[in-house]
Protein backbone atom coordinates (compact mmCIF):
# COMPACT_ATOMS: atom_id res chain seq x y z
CA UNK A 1 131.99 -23.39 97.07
CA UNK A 2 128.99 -24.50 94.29
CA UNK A 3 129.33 -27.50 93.32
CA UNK A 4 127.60 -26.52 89.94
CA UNK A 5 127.37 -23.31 88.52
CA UNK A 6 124.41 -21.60 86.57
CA UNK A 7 124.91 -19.41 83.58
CA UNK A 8 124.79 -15.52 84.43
CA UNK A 9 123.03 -12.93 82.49
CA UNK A 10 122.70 -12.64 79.11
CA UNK A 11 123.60 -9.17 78.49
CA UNK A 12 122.21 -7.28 75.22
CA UNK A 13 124.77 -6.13 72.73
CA UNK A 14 123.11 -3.90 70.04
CA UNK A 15 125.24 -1.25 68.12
CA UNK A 16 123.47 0.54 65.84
CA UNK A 17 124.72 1.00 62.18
CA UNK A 18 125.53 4.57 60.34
CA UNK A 19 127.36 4.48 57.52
CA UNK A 20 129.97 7.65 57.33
CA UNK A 21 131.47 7.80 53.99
CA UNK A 22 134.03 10.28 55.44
CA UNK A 23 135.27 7.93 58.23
CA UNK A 24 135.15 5.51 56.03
CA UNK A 25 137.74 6.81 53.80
CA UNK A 26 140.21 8.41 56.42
CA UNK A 27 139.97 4.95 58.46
CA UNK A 28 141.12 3.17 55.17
CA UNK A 29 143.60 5.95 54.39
CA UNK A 30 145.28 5.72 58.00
CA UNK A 31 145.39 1.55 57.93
CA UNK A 32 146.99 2.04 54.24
CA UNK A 33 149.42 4.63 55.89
CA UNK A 34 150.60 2.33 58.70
CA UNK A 35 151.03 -0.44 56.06
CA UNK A 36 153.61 1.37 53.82
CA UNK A 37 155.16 2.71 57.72
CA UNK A 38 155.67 -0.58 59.14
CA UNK A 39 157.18 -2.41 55.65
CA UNK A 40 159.60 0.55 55.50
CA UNK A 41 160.46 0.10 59.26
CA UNK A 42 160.86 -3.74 57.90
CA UNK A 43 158.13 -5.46 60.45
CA UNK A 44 155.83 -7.91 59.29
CA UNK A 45 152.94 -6.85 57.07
CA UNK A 46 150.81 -9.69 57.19
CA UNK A 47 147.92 -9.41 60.04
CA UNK A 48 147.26 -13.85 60.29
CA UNK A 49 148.75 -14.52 63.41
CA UNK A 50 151.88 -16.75 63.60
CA UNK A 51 149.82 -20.37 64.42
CA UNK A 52 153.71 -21.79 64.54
CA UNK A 53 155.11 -19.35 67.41
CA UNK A 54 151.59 -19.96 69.09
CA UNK A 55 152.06 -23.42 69.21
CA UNK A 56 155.40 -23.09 70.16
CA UNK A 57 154.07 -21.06 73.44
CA UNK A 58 151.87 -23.38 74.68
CA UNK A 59 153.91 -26.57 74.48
CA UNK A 60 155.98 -24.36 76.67
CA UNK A 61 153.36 -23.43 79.09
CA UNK A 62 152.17 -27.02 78.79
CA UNK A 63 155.93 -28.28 79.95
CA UNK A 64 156.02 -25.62 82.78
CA UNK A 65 152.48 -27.14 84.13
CA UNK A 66 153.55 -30.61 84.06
CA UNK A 67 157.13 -30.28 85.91
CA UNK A 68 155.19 -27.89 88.57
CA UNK A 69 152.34 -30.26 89.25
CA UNK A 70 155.33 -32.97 89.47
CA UNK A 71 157.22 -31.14 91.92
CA UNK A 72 154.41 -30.76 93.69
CA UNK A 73 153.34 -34.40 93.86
CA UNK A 74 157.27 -35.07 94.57
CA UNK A 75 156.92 -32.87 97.80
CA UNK A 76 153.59 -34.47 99.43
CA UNK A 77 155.31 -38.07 98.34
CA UNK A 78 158.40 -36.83 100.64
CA UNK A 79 156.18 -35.21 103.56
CA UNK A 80 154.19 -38.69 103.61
CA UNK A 81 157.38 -40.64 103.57
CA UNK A 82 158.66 -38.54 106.23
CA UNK A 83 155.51 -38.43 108.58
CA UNK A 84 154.15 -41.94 108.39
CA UNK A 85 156.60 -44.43 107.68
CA UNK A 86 159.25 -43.07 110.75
């Protein structure tokens, strides 16, 4: 176990640019394709991410955290209680 850690590696990330006009154009015309697909199927169309439902998770996750660190502090209280104060 470290007790402090030191940063790894910086790794080197290049991607060269080309410019296809062709891809270009068929990439646009497939994302415009899925669009009209998925309103006509009735899903969502916008692409932001729902910040509300989000939110909504992690007050959940944050609930689930709490009550389990609880329970566990609950169940060293009781195993103390039981071994030291017979």
């Amino acid at each position: 176990m470290a007790f402090f850690s030191l940063p790894g590696t910086r790794r080197f990330n290049y991607k060269p640019l080309f410019y296809n006009e062709q891809d270009e154009k068929r990439r646009e015309r497939h994302e415009r394709i899925e669009r009209e697909v998925r309103s006509e199927r009735g899903e969502s169309n916008d692409e932001a991410p729902n910040f509300i439902h989000f939110a909504r998770k992690q007050r959940q996750k944050s609930s689930k955290r709490v009550l389990i660190i609880f329970l566990a502090l609950a169940a060293v209280y009781f195993f103390l209680q039981q071994r030291f104060l017979r």
